[in-house]
Protein backbone atom coordinates (compact mmCIF):
# COMPACT_ATOMS: atom_id res chain seq x y z
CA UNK A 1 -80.62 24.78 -4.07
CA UNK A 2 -82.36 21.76 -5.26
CA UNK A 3 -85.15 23.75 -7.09
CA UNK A 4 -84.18 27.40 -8.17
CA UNK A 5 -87.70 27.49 -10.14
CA UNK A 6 -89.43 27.21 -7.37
CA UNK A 7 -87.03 29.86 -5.30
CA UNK A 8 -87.99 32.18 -7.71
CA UNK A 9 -92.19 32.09 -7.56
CA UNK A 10 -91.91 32.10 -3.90
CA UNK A 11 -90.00 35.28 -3.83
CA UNK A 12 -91.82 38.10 -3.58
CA UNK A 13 -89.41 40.73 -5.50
CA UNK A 14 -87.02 39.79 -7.46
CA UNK A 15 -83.79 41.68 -8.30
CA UNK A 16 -82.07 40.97 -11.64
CA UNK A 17 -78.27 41.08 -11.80
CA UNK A 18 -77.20 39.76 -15.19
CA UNK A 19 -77.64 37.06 -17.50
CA UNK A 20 -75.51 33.98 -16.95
CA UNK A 21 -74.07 34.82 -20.03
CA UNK A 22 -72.59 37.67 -19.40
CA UNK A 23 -70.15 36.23 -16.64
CA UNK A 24 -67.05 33.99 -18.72
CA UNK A 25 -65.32 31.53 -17.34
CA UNK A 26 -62.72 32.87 -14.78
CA UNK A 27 -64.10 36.68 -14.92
CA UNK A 28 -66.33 38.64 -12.48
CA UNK A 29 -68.34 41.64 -12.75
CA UNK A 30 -69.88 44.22 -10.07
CA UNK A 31 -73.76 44.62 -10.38
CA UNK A 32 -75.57 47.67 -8.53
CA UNK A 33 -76.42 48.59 -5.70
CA UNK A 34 -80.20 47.72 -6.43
CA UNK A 35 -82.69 49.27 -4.65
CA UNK A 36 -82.58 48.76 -0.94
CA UNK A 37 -78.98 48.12 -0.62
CA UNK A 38 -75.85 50.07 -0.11
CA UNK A 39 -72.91 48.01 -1.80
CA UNK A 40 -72.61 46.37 -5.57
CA UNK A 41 -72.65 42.87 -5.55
CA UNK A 42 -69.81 41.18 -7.59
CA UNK A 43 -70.71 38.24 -9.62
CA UNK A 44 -67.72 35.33 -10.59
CA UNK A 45 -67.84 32.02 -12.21
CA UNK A 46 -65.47 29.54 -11.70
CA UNK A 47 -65.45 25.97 -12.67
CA UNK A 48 -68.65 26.77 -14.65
CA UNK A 49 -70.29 27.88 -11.24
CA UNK A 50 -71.80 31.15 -10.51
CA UNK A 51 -70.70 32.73 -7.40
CA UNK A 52 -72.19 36.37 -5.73
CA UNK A 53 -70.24 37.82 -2.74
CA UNK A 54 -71.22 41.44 -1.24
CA UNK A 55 -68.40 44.20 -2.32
CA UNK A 56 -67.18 44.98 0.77
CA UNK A 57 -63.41 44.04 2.37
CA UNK A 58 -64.09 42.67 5.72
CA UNK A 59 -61.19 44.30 7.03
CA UNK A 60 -62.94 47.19 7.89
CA UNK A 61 -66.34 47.00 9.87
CA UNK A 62 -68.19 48.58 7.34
CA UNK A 63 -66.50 47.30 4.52
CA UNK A 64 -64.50 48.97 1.61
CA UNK A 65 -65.02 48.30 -1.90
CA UNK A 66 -62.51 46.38 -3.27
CA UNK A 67 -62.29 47.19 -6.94
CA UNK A 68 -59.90 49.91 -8.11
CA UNK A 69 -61.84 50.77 -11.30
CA UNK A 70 -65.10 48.97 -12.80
CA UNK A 71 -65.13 45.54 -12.54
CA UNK A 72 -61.25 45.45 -11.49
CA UNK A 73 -61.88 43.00 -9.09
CA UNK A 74 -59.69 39.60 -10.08
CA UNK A 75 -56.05 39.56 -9.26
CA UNK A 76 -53.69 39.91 -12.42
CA UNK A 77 -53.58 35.58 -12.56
CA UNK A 78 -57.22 35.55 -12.63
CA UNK A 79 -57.09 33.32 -9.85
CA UNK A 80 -58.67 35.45 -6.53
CA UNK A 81 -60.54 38.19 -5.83
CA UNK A 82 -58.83 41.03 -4.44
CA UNK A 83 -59.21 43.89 -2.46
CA UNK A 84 -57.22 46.54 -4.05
CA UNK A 85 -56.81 49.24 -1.09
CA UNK A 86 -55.24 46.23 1.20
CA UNK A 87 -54.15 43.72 -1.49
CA UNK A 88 -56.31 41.07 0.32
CA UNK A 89 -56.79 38.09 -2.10
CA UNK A 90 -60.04 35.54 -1.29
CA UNK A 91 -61.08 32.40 -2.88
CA UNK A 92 -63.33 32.85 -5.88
CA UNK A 93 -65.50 29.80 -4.20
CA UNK A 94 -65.33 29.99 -0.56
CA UNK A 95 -64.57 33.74 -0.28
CA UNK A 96 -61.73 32.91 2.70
CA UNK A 97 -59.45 35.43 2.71
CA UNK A 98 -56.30 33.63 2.11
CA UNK A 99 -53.35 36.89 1.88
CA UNK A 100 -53.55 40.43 3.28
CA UNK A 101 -54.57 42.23 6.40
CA UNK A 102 -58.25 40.33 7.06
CA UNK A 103 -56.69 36.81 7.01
CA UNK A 104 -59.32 34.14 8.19
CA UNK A 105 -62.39 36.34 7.24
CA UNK A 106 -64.52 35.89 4.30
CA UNK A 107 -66.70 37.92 2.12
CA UNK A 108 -70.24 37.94 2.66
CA UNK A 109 -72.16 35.80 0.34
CA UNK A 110 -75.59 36.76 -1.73
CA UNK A 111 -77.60 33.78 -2.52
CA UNK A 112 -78.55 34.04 -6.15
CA UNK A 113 -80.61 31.95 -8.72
CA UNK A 114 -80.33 31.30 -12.47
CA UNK A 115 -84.03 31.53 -14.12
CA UNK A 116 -85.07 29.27 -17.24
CA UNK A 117 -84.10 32.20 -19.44
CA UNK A 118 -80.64 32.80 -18.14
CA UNK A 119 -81.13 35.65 -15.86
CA UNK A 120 -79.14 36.14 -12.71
CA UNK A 121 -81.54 37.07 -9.67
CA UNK A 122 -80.23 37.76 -5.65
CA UNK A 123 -82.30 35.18 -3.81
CA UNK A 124 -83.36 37.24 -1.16
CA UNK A 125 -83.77 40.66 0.73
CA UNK A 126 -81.27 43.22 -0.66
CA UNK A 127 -81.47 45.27 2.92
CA UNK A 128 -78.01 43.88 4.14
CA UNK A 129 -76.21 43.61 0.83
C-alpha cells in the first residue's frame, strides 16, 4: 500500500488491533474477534514487517484455531507459525504451509494499516475474518 493515510480516511469503520509497538521482532499476538467476525486475527512481525493472517488452520473447511493457549502461536524456534492440533508450521510472510497435514495451503491474510500514531487497524470488512 503506497498510501496507508489515505486507506484509512476512505474507510468507513475502522477496527483497531494493537499498536505497532506492541508486536517485537519475531513474536505474534492474537487480537479479537472484533465485531462482525468469528475468528481472532493473529498479528506477527518479521524482518521489521507487520504481518495479519486469519486464525484458522486451513486443514479443516472451517478452520481450527491454531494456538494452544493465548498467543501460543510461534513454533518453539520462533521461526513459523503453527497450528498446534495438527503441528502444521506456515511461513510468518507468505503464510504457505510448509509441514503438516494442509501442505500447499496458506492462511488467509487480513490487510491491515499502521496509522501516524502507531495503531494497528484491519483494512477492510471484518465479515469474513
Amino acid at each position: 500500500m503506497s498510501d496507508p493515510t489515505a486507506l484509512l480516511q476512505h474507510t468507513e469503520t475502522r477496527h483497531l488491533l494493537c499498536r505497532a509497538s506492541d508486536i517485537g521482532e519475531g513474536e505474534a499476538r492474537g487480537f479479537g474477534p472484533l465485531a462482525g467476525s468469528r475468528r481472532k486475527i493473529i498479528v506477527l512481525r518479521r524482518n521489521g514487517v507487520l504481518h495479519a493472517w486469519r486464525d484458522a488452520c486451513p486443514h479443516y473447511s472451517t478452520g481450527t484455531p491454531m494456538a494452544w493457549k493465548t498467543d501460543a502461536y510461534m513454533n518453539g524456534d520462533k521461526t513459523h507459525l503453527t497450528c498446534h492440533s495438527h503441528h502444521a508450521l506456515f511461513d510468518m510472510e507468505t503464510g504457505q504451509c510448509i509441514l503438516g497435514p494442509c501442505l500447499g495451503q496458506q492462511l488467509t491474510r487480513v490487510n491491515i494499516v499502521v496509522g501516524d500514531e502507531g495503531d494497528v487497524f484491519v483494512a477492510g470488512p471484518t465479515e469474513e475474518i
